[in-house]
Protein backbone atom coordinates (compact mmCIF):
# COMPACT_ATOMS: atom_id res chain seq x y z
CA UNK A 1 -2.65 -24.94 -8.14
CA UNK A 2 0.38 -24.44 -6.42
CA UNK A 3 1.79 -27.30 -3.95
CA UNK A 4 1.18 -26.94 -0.44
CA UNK A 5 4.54 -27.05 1.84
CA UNK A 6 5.18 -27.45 5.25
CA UNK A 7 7.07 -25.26 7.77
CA UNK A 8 9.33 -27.89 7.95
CA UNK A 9 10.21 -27.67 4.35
CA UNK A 10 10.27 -23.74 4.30
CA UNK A 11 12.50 -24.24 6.98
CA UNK A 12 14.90 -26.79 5.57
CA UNK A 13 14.95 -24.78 2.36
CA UNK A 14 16.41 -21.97 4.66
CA UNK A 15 18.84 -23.88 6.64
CA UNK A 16 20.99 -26.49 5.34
CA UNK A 17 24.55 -28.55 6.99
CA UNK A 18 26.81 -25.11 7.22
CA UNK A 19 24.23 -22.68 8.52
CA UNK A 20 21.74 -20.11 7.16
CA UNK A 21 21.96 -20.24 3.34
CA UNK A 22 22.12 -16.17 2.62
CA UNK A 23 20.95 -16.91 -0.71
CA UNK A 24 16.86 -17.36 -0.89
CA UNK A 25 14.69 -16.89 -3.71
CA UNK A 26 10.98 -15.91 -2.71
CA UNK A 27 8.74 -16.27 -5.56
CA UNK A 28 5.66 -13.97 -5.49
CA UNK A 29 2.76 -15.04 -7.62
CA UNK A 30 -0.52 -12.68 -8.67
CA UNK A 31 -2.21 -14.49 -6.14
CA UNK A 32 0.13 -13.93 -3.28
CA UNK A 33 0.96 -10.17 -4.10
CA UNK A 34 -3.26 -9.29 -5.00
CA UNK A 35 -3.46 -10.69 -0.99
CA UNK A 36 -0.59 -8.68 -0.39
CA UNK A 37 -2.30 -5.37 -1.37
CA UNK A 38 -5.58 -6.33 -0.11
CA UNK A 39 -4.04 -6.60 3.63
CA UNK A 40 -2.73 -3.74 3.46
CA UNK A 41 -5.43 -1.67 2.14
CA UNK A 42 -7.92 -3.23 4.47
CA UNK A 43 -5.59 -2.49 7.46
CA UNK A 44 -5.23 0.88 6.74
CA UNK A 45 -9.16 1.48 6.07
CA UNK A 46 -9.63 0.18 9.35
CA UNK A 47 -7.18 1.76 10.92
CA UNK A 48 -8.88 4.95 9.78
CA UNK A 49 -12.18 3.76 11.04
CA UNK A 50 -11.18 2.72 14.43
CA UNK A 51 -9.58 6.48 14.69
CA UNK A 52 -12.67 7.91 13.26
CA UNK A 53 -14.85 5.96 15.97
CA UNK A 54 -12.72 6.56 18.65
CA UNK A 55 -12.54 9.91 18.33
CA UNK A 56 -16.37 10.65 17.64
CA UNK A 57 -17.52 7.46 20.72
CA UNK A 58 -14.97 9.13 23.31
CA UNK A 59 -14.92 12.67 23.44
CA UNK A 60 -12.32 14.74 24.92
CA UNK A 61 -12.83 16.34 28.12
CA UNK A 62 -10.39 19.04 27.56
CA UNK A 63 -11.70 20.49 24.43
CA UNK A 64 -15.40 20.48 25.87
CA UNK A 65 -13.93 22.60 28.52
CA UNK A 66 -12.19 25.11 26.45
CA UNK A 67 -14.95 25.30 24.12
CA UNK A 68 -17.41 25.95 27.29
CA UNK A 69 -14.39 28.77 28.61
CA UNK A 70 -14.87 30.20 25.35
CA UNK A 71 -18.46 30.16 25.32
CA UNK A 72 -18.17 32.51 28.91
CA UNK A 73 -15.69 34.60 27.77
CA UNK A 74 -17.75 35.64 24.50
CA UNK A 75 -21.01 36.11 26.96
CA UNK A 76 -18.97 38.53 29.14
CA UNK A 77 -17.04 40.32 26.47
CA UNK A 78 -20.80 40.77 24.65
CA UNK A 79 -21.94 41.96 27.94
CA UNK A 80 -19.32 44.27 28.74
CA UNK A 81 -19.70 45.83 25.23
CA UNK A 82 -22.81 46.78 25.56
């Protein structure tokens, strides 16, 4: 299993006497980059879901009232028609 570090050592890894070293190596294992993915896909399916249930919980005013406008203007054109 892979060692366990501390920020502190992350962080002198980074930095050393002259500065910022600009040359880091990140090593990604199976592990790390499977957790990776798995983030990522579980963000985005709930991002989807909290859309989906937002839009279905909280219904839009507007488009009730255009659909009811609609539903008049189809009563009186039918009317007028006949």
């Amino acid at each position: 299993m892979a060692e366990k570090r501390s920020i502190k050592d992350l962080i002198d890894g980074l930095v050393d006497k002259d500065g910022i070293k600009t040359e880091v190596t990140v090593t990604l294992t199976n592990q790390t980059l499977t957790k990776i993915v798995l983030a990522l896909l579980a963000s985005g399916a709930t991002i989807v879901v909290v859309a989906h249930l937002t839009k279905n919980l909280f219904p839009n005013h507007q488009i009730a009232a255009l659909q009811a406008d609609i539903k008049s203007i189809k009563e009186t054109l039918k009317t007028q028609l006949k």
